[in-house]
PDB file of N, CA and C in Angstrom:
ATOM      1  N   UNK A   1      15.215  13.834  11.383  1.00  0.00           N
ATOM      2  CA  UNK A   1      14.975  12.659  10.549  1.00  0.00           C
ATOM      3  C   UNK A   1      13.474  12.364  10.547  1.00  0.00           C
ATOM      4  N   UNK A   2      12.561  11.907   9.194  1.00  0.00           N
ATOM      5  CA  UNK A   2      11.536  11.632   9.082  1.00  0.00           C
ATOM      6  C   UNK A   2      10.842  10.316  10.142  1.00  0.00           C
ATOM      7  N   UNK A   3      10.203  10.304  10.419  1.00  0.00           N
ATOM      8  CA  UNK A   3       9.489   8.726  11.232  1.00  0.00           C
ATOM      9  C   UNK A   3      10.084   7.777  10.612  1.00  0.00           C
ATOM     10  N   UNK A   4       9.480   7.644   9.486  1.00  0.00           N
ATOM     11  CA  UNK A   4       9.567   6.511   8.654  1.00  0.00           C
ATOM     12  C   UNK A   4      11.145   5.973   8.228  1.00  0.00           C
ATOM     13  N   UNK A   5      11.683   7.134   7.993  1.00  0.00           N
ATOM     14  CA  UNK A   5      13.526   6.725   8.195  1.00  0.00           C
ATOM     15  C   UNK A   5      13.397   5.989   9.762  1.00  0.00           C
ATOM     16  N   UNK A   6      13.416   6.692  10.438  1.00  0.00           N
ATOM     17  CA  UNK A   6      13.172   6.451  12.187  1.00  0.00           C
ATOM     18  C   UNK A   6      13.098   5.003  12.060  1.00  0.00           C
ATOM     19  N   UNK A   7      12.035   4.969  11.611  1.00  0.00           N
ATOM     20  CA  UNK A   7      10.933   3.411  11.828  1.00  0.00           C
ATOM     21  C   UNK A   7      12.270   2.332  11.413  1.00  0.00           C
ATOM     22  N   UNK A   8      12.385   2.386   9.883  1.00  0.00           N
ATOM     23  CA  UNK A   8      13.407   1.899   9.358  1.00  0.00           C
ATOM     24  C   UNK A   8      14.604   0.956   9.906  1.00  0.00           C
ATOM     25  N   UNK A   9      15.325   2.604  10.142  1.00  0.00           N
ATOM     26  CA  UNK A   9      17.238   2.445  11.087  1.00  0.00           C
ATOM     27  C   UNK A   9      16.427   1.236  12.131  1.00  0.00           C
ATOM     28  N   UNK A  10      15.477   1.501  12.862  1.00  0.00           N
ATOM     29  CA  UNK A  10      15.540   0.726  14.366  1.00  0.00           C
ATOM     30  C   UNK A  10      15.133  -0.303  13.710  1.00  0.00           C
ATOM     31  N   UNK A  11      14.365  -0.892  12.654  1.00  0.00           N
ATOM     32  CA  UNK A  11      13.805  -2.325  12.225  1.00  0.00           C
ATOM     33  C   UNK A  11      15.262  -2.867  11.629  1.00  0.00           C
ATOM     34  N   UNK A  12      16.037  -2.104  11.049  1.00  0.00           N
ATOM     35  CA  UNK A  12      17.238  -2.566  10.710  1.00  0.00           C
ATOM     36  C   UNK A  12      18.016  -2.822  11.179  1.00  0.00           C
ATOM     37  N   UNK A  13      18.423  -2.240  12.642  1.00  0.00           N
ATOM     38  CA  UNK A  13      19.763  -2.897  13.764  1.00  0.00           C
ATOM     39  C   UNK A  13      19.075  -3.683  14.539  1.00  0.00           C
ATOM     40  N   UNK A  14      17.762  -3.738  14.760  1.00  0.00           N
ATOM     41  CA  UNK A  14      17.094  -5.211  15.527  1.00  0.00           C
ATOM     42  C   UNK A  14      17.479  -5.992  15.129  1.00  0.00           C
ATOM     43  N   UNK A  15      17.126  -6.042  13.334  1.00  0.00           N
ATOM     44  CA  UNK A  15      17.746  -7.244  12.294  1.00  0.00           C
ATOM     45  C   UNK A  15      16.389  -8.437  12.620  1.00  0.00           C
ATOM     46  N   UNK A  16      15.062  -7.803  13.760  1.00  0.00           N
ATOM     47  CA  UNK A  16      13.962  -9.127  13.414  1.00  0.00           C
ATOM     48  C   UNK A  16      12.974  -8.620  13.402  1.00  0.00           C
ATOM     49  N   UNK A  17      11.474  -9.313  13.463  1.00  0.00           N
ATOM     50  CA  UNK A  17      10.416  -8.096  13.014  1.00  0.00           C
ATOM     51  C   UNK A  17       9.666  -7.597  14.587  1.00  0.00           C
ATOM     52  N   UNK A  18       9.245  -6.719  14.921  1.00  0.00           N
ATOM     53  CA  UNK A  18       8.828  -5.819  15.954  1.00  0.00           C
ATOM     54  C   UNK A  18       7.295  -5.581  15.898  1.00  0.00           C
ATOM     55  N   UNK A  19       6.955  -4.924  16.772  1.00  0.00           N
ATOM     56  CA  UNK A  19       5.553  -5.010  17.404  1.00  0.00           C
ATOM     57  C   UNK A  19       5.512  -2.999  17.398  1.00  0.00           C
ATOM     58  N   UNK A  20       4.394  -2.612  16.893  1.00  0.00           N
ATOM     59  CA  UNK A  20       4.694  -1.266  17.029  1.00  0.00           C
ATOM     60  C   UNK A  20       4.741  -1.047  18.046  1.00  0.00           C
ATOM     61  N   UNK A  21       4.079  -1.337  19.197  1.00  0.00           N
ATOM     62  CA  UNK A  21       4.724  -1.160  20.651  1.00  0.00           C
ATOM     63  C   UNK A  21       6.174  -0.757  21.216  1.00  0.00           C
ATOM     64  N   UNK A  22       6.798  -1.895  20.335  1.00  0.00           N
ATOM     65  CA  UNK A  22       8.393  -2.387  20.526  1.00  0.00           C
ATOM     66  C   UNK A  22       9.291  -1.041  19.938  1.00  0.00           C
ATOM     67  N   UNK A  23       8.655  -0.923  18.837  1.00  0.00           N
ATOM     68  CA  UNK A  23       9.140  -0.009  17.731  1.00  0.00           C
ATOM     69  C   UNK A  23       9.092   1.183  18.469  1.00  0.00           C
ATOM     70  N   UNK A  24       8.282   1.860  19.050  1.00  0.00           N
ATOM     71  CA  UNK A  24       8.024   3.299  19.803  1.00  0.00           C
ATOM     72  C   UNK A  24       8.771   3.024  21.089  1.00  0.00           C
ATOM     73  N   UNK A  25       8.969   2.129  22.093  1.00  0.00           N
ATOM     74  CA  UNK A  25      10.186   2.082  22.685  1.00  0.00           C
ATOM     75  C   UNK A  25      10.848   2.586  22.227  1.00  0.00           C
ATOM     76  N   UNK A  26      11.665   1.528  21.134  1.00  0.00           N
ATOM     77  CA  UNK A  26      13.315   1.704  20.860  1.00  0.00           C
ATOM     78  C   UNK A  26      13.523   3.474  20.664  1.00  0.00           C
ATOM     79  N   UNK A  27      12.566   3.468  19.243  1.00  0.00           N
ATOM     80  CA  UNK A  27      12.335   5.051  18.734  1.00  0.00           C
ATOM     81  C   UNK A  27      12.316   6.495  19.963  1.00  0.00           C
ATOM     82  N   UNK A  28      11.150   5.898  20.594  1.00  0.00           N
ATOM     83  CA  UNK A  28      10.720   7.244  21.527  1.00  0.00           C
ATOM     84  C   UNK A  28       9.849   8.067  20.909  1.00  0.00           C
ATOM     85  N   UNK A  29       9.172   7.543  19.827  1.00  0.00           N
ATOM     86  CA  UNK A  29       8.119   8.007  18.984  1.00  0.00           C
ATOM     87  C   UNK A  29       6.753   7.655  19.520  1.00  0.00           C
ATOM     88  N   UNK A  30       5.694   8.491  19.852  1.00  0.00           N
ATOM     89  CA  UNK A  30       4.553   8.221  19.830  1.00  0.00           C
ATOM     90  C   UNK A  30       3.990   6.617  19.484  1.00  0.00           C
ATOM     91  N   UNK A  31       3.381   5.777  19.966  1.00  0.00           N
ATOM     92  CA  UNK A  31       3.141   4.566  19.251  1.00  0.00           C
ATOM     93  C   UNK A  31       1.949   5.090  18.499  1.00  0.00           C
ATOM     94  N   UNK A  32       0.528   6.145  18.432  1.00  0.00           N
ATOM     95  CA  UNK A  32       0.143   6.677  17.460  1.00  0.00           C
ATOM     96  C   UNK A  32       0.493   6.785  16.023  1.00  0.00           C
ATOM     97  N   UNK A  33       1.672   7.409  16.376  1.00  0.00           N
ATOM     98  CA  UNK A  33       2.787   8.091  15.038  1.00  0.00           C
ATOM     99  C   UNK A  33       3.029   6.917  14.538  1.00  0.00           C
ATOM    100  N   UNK A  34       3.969   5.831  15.077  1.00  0.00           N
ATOM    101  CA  UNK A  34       4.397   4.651  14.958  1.00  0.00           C
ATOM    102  C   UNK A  34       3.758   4.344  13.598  1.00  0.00           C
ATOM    103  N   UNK A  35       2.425   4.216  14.433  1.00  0.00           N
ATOM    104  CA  UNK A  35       1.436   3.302  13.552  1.00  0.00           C
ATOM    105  C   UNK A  35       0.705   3.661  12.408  1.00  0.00           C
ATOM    106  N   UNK A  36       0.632   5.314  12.262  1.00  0.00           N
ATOM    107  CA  UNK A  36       0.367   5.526  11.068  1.00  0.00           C
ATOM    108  C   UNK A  36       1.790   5.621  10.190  1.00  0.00           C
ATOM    109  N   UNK A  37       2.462   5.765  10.371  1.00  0.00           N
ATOM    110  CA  UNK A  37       4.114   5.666   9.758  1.00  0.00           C
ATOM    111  C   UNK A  37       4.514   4.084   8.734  1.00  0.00           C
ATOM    112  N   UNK A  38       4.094   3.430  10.394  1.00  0.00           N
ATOM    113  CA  UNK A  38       3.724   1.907   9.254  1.00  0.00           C
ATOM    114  C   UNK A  38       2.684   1.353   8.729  1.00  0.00           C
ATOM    115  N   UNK A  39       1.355   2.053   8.582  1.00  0.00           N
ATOM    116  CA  UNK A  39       0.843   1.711   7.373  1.00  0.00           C
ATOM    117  C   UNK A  39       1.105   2.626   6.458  1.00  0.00           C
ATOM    118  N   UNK A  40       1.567   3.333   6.266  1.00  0.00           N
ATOM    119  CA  UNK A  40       1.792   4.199   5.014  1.00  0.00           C
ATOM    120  C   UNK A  40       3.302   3.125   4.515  1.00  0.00           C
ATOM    121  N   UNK A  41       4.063   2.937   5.478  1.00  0.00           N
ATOM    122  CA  UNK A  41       5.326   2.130   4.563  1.00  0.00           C
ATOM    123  C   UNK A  41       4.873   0.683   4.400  1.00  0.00           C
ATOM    124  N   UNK A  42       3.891   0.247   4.811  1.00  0.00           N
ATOM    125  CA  UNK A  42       3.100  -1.090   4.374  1.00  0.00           C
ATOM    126  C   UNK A  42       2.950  -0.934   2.824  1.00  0.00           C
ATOM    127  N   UNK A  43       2.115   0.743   3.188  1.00  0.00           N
ATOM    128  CA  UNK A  43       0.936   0.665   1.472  1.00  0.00           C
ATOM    129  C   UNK A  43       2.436   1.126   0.174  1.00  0.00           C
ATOM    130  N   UNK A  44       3.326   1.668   0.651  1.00  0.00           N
ATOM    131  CA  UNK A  44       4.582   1.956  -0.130  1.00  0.00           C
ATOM    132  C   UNK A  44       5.475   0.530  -0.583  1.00  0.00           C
ATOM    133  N   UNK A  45       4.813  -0.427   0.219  1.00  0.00           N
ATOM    134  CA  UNK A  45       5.525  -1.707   0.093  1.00  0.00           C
ATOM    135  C   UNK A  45       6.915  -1.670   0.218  1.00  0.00           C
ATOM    136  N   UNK A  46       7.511  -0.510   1.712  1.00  0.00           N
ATOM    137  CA  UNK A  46       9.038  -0.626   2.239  1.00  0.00           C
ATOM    138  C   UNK A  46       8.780  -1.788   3.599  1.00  0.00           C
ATOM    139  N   UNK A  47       7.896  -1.772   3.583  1.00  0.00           N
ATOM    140  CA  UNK A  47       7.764  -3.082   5.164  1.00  0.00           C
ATOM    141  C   UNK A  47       6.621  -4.125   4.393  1.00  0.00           C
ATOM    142  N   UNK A  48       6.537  -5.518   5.355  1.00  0.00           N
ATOM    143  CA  UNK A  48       5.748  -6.305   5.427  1.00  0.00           C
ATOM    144  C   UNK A  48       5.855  -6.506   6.984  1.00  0.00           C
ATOM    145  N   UNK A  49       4.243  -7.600   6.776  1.00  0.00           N
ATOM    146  CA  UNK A  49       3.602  -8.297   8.010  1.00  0.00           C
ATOM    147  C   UNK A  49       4.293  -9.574   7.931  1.00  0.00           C
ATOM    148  N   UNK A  50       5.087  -9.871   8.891  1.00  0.00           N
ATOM    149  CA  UNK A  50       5.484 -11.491   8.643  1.00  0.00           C
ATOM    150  C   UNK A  50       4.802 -12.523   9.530  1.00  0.00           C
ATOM    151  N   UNK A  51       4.102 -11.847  10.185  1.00  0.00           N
ATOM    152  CA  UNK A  51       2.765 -12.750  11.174  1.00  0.00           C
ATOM    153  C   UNK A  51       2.554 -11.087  11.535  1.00  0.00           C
ATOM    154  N   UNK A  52       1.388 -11.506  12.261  1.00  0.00           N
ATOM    155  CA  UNK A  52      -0.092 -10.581  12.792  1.00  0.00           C
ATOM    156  C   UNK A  52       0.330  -9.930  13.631  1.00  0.00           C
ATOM    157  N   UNK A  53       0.743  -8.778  14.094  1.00  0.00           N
ATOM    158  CA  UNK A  53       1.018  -7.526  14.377  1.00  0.00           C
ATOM    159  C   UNK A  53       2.297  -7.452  14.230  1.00  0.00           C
ATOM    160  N   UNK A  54       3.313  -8.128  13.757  1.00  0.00           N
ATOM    161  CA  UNK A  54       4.878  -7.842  14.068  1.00  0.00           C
ATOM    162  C   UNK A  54       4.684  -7.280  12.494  1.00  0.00           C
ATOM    163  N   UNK A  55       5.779  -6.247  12.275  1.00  0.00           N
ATOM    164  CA  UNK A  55       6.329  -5.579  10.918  1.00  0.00           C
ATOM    165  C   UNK A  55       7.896  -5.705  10.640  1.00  0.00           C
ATOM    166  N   UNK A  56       8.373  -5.656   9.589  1.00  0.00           N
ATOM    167  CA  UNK A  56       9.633  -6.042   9.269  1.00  0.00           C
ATOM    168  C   UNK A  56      10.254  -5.425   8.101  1.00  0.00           C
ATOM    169  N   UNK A  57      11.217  -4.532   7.501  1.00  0.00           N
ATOM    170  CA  UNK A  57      11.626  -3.813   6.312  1.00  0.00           C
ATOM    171  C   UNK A  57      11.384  -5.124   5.191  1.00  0.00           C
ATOM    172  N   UNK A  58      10.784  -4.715   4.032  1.00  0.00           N
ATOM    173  CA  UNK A  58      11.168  -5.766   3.165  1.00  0.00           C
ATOM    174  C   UNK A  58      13.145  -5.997   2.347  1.00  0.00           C
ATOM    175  N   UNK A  59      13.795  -6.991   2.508  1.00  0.00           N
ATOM    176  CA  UNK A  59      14.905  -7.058   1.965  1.00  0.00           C
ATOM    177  C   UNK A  59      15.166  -7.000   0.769  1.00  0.00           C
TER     178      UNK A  59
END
């Protein structure tokens, strides 16, 4: 499965918004990776910032 699916599934069964930190836990992904993963789904406009470092799928 791609990161960004990755990224996704886990922002979606949290069900709240995450810290890329948080996110590479759950995942087991690089927090590197993490983080270029979510700015690319930032600039795709599949996530937002809902405060200052947490990220969240847009609904």
């Amino acid at each position: 499965m791609e990161t960004s699916a990755i990224i996704i599934k886990a922002l979606k069964e949290t069900g709240k918004p995450m810290k890329a930190g948080e996110i590479s836990e759950k995942t087991g992904i690089d927090k590197k990776e993490v983080e270029k993963a979510i700015k690319k789904l930032v600039q795709d406009e599949k996530m937002y910032s809902p405060t200052r470092c947490y990220y969240d799928v847009k609904k």
